[in-house]
Protein backbone atom coordinates (compact mmCIF):
# COMPACT_ATOMS: atom_id res chain seq x y z
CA UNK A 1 -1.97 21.41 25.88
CA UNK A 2 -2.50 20.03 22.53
CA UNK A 3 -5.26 21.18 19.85
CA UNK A 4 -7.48 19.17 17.98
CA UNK A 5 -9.91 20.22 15.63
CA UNK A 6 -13.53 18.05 15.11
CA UNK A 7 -16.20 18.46 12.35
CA UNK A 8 -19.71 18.25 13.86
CA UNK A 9 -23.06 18.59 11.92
CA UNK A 10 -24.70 22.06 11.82
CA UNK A 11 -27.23 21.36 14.28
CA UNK A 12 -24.62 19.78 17.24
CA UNK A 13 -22.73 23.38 16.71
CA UNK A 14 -26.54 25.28 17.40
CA UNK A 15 -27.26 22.55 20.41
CA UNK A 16 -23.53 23.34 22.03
CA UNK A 17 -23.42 26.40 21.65
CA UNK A 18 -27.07 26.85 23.03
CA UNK A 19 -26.00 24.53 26.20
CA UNK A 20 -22.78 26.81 26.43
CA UNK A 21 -24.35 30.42 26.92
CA UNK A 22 -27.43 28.56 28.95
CA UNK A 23 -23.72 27.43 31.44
CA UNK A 24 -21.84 30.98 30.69
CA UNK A 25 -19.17 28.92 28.89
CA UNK A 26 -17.36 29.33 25.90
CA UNK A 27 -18.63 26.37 23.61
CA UNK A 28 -14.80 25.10 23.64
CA UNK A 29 -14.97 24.87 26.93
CA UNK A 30 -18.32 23.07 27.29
CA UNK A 31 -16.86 20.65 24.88
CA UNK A 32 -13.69 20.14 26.48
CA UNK A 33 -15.33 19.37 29.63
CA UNK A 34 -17.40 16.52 28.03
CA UNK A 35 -14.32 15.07 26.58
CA UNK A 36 -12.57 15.25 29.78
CA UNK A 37 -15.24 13.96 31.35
CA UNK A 38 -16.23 10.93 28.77
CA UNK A 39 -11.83 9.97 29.35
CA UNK A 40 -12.72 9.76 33.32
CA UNK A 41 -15.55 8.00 33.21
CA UNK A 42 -15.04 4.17 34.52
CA UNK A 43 -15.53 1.83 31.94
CA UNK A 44 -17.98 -0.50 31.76
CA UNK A 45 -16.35 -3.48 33.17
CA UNK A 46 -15.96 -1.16 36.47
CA UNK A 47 -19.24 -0.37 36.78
CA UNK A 48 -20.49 -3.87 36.15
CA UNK A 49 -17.99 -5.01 39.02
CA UNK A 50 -19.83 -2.52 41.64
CA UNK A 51 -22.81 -3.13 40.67
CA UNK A 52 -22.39 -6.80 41.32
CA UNK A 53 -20.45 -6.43 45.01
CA UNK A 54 -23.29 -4.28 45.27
CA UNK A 55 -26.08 -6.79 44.79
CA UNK A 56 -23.91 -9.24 46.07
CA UNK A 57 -23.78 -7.18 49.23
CA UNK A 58 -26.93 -5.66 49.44
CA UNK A 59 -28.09 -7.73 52.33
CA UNK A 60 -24.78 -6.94 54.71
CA UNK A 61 -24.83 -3.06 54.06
CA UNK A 62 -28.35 -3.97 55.20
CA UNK A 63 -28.00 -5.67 58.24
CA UNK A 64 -25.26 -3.22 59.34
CA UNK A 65 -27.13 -0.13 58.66
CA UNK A 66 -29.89 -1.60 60.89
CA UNK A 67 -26.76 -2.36 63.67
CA UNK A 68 -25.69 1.19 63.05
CA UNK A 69 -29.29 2.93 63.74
CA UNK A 70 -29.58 0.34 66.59
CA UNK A 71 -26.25 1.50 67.76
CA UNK A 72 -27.39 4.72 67.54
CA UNK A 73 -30.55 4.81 69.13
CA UNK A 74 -28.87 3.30 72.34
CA UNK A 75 -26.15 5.46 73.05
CA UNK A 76 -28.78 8.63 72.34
CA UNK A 77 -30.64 6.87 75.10
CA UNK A 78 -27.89 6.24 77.60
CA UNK A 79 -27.20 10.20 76.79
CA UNK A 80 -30.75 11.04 77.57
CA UNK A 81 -30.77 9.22 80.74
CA UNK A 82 -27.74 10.43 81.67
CA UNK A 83 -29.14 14.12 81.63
CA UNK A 84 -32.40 13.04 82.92
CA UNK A 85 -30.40 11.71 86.12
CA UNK A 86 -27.90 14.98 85.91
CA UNK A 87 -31.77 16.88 85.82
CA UNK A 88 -33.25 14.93 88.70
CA UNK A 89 -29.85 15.15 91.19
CA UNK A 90 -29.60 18.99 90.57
CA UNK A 91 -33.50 19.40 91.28
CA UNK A 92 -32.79 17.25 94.52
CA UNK A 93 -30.03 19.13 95.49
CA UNK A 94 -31.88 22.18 94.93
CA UNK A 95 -34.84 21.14 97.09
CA UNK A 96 -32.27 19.94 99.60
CA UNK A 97 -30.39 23.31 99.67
CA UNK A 98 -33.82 25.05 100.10
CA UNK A 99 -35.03 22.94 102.95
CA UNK A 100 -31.97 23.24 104.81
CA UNK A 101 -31.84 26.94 104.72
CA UNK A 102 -35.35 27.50 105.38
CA UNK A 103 -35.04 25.62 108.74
């Protein structure tokens, strides 16, 4: 790792160091962490490129989230009929069973 040392105005040193005990972090560390965060960030060109197939999109993700919840809401009820019908034929059986041995 490789050191650098920065000059900052009096009252960025108070602010950082404020933000830095508020976190339980060394202010080095706060600051290192915003560096290493600003060098990840996607640049601007990035951003406006998803935020165009976005829009672009908007109306698809749309439509499919509607097909999805559709989707959805059918096989939950196929499910509950299927245990409405598993409900029913043990009931019936059960009633059968207790007719036949009360006979």
């Amino acid at each position: 790792m490789t050191n650098i040392t920065i000059s900052l105005p009096e009252d960025s040193v108070l602010k950082l160091r404020e933000i830095a005990t508020r976190l339980s972090v060394s202010p080095e560390a706060l600051a290192r962490a915003s560096v290493e965060e600003l060098l990840t960030r996607p640049d601007e060109t990035f951003r406006a490129a998803v935020g165009y197939i976005l829009k672009k999109n908007a109306e698809l993700y749309r439509r499919l989230a509607e097909c999805a919840i559709s989707l959805s809401m059918k096989f939950l009820n196929y499910i509950c009929g299927l245990l409405l019908s598993q409900c029913y034929w043990n009931k019936f059986n059960c009633l059968q069973a207790s007719s036949s041995g009360s006979s």
